[in-house]
N, C-alpha and C. Protein backbone atom coordinates (compact mmCIF):
# COMPACT_ATOMS: atom_id res chain seq x y z
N UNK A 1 0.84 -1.18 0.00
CA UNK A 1 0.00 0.00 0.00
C UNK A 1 0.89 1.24 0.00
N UNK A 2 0.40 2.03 -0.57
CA UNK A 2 1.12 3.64 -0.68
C UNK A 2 0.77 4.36 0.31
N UNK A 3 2.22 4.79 0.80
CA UNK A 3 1.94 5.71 2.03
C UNK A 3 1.13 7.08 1.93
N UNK A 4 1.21 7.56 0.62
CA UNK A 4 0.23 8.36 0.81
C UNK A 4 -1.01 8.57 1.05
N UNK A 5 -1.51 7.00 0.17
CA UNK A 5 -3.06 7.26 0.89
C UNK A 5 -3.42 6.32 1.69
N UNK A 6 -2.43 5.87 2.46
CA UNK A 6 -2.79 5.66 3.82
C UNK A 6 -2.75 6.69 5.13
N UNK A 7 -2.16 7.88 4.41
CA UNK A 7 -2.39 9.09 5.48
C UNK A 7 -3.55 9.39 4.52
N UNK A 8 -4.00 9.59 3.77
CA UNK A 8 -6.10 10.00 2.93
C UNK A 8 -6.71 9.68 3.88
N UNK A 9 -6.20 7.84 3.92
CA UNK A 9 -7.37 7.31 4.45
C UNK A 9 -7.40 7.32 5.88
N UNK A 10 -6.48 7.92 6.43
CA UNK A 10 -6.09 8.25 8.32
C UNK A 10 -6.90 9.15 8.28
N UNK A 11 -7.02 10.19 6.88
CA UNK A 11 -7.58 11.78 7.69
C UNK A 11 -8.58 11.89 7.88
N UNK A 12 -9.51 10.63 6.81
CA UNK A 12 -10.66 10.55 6.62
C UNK A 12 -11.54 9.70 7.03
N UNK A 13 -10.99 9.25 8.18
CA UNK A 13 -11.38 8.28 9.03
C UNK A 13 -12.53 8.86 10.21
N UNK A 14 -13.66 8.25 10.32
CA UNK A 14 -14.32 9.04 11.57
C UNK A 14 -13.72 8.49 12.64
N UNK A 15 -13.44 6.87 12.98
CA UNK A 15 -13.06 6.54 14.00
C UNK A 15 -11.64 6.77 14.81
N UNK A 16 -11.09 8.26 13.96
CA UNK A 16 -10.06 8.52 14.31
C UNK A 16 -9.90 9.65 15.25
N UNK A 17 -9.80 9.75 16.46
CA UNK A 17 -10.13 10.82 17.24
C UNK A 17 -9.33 12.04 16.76
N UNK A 18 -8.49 12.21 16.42
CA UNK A 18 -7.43 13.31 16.17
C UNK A 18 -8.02 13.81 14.64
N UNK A 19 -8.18 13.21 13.88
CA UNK A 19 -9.00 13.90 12.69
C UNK A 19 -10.31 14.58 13.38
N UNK A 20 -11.27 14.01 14.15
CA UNK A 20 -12.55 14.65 14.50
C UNK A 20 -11.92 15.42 15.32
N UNK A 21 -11.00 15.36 16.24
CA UNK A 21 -10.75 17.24 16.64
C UNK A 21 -9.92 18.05 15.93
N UNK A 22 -9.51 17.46 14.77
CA UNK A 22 -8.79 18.68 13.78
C UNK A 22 -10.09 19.16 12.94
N UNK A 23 -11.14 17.95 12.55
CA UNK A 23 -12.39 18.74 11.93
C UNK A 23 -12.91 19.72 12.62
N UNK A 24 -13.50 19.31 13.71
CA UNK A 24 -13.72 20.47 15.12
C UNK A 24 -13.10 21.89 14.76
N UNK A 25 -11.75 22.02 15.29
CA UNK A 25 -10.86 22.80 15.29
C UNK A 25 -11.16 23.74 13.57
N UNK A 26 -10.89 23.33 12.67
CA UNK A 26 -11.02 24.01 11.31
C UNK A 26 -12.40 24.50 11.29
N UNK A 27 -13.38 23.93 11.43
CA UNK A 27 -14.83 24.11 11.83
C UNK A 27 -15.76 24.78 13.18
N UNK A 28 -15.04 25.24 13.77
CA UNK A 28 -15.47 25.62 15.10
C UNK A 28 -16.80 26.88 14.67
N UNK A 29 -16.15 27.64 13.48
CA UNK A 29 -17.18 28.86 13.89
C UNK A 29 -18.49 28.53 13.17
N UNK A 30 -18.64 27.61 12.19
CA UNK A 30 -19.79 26.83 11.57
C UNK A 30 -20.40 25.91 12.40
N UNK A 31 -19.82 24.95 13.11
CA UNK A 31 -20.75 24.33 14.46
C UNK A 31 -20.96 25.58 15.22
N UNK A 32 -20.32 26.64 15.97
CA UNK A 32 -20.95 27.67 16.45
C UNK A 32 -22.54 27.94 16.05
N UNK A 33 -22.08 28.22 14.71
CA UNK A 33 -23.50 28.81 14.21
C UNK A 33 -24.56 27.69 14.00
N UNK A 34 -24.68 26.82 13.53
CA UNK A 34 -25.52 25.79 13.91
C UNK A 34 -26.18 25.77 14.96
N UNK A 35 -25.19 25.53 16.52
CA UNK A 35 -25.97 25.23 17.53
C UNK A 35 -26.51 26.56 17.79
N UNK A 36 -26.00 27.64 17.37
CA UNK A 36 -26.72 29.44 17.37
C UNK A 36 -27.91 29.27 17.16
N UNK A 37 -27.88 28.80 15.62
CA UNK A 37 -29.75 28.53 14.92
C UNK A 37 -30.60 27.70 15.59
N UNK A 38 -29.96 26.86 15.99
CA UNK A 38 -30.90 25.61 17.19
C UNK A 38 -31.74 26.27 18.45
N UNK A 39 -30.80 27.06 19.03
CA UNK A 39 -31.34 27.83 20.73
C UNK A 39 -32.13 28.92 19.81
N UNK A 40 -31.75 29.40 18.49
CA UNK A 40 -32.89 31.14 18.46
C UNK A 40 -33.99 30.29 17.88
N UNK A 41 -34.65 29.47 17.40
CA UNK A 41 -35.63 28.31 16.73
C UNK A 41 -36.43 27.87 18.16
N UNK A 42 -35.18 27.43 18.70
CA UNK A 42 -36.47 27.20 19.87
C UNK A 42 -37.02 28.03 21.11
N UNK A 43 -36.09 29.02 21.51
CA UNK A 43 -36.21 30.12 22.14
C UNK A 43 -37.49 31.21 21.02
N UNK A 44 -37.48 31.48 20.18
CA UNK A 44 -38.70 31.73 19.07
C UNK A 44 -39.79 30.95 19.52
N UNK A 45 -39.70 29.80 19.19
CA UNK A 45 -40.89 28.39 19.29
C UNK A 45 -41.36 29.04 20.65
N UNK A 46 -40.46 28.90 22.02
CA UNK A 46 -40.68 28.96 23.44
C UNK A 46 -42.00 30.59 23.42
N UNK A 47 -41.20 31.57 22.96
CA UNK A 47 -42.19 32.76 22.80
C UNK A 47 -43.44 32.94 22.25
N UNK A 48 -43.63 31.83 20.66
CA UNK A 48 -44.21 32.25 20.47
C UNK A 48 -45.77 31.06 21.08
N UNK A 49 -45.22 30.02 21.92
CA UNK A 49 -46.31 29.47 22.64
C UNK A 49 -46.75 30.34 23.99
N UNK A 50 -45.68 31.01 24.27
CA UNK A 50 -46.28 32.06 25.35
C UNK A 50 -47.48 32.81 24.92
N UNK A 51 -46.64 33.62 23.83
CA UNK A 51 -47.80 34.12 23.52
C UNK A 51 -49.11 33.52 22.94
N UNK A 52 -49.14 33.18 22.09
CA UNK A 52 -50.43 32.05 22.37
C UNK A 52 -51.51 31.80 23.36
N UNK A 53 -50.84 31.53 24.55
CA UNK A 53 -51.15 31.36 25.71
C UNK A 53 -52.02 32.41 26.22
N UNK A 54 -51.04 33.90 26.34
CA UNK A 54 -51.64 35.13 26.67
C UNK A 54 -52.57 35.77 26.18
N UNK A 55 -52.79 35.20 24.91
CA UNK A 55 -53.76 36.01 23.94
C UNK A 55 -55.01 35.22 23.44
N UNK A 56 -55.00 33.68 24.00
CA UNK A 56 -56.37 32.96 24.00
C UNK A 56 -57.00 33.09 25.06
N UNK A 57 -56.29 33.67 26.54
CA UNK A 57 -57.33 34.25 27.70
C UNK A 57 -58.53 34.92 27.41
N UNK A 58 -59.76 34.40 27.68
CA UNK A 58 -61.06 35.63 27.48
C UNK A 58 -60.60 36.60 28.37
N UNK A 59 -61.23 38.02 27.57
CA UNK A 59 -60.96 39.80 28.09
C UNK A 59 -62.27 39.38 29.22
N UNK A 60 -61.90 40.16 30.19
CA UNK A 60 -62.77 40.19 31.24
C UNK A 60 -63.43 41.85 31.56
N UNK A 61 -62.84 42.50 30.60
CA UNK A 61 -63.28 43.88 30.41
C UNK A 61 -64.69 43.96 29.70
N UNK A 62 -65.98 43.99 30.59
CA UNK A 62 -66.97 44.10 29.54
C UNK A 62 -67.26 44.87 28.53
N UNK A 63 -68.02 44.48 27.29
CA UNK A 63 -67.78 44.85 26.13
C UNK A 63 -66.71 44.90 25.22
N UNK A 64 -65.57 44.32 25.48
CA UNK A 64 -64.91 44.03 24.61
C UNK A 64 -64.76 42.91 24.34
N UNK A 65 -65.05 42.04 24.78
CA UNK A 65 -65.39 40.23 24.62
C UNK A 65 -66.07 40.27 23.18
N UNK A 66 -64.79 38.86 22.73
CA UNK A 66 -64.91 38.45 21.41
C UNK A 66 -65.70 36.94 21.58
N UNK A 67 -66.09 36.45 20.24
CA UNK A 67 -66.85 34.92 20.35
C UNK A 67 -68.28 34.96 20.95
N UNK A 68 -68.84 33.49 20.99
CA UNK A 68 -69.83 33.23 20.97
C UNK A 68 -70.41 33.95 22.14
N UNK A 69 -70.03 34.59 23.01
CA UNK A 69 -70.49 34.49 24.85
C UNK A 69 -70.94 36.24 24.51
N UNK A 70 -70.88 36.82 23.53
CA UNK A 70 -70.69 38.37 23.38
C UNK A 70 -72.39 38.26 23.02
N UNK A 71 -72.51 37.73 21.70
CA UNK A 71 -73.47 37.55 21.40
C UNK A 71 -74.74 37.41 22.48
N UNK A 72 -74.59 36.24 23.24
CA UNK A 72 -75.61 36.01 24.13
C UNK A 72 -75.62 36.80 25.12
N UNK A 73 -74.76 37.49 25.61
CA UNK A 73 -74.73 38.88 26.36
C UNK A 73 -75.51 40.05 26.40
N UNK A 74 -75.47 40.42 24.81
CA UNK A 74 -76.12 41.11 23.99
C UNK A 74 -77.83 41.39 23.89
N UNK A 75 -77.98 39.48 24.06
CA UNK A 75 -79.51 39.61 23.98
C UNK A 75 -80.11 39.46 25.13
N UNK A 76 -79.07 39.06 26.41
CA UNK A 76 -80.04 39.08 27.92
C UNK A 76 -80.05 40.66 27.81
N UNK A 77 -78.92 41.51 27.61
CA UNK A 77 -79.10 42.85 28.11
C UNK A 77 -80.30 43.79 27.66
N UNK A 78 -80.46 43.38 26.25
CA UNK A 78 -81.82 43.85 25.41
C UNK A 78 -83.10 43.04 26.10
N UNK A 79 -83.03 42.21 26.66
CA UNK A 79 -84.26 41.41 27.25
C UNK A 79 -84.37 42.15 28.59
N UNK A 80 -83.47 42.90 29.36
CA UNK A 80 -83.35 43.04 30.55
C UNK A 80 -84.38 44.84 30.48
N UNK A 81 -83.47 45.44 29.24
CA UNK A 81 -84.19 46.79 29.21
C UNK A 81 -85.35 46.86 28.93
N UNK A 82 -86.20 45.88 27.62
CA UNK A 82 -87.37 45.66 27.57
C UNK A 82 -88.63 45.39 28.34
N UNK A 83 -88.05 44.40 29.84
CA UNK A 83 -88.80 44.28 30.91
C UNK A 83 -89.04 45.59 32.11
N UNK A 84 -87.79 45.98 32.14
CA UNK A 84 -87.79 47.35 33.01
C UNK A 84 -88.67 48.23 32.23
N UNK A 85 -89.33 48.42 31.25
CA UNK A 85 -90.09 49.46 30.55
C UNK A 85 -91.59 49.32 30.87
């Protein structure tokens, strides 16, 4: 076998620990950014179930209530003035 590409096939070895920390090493600021995109994706994800959260609460401010419960509100209060008359 030729010594040369038996150092190829050394460099290109995964099970070679010293190649995977020279890949590491040449590569550091690209795995950086990877695991960067990973935490802002889910830190995003994390916010935007918060919000979610905060903004399917029913308003407890009367009259500004959205959905079905507004409606029926609507018509006890008109039933209520009609009897007082």
């Amino acid at each position: 076998m030729n010594k040369g590409n038996e150092l190829e096939y050394q460099e290109l070895s995964i099970w070679n620990l010293n190649s995977i920390l020279n890949y590491i090493k040449e590569n550091f600021f690209q795995i950086f950014l990877l695991i960067l995109v990973c935490i802002i994706i889910y830190t995003v994800d994390y916010i935007s179930n918060i919000n979610i959260i905060l903004f399917s609460m029913p308003t407890y401010i009367p009259g500004i209530g959205h959905g079905p419960h507004q409606n029926i509100q609507q018509k006890l209060i008109k039933k209520q003035k009609k009897i007082k008359k």
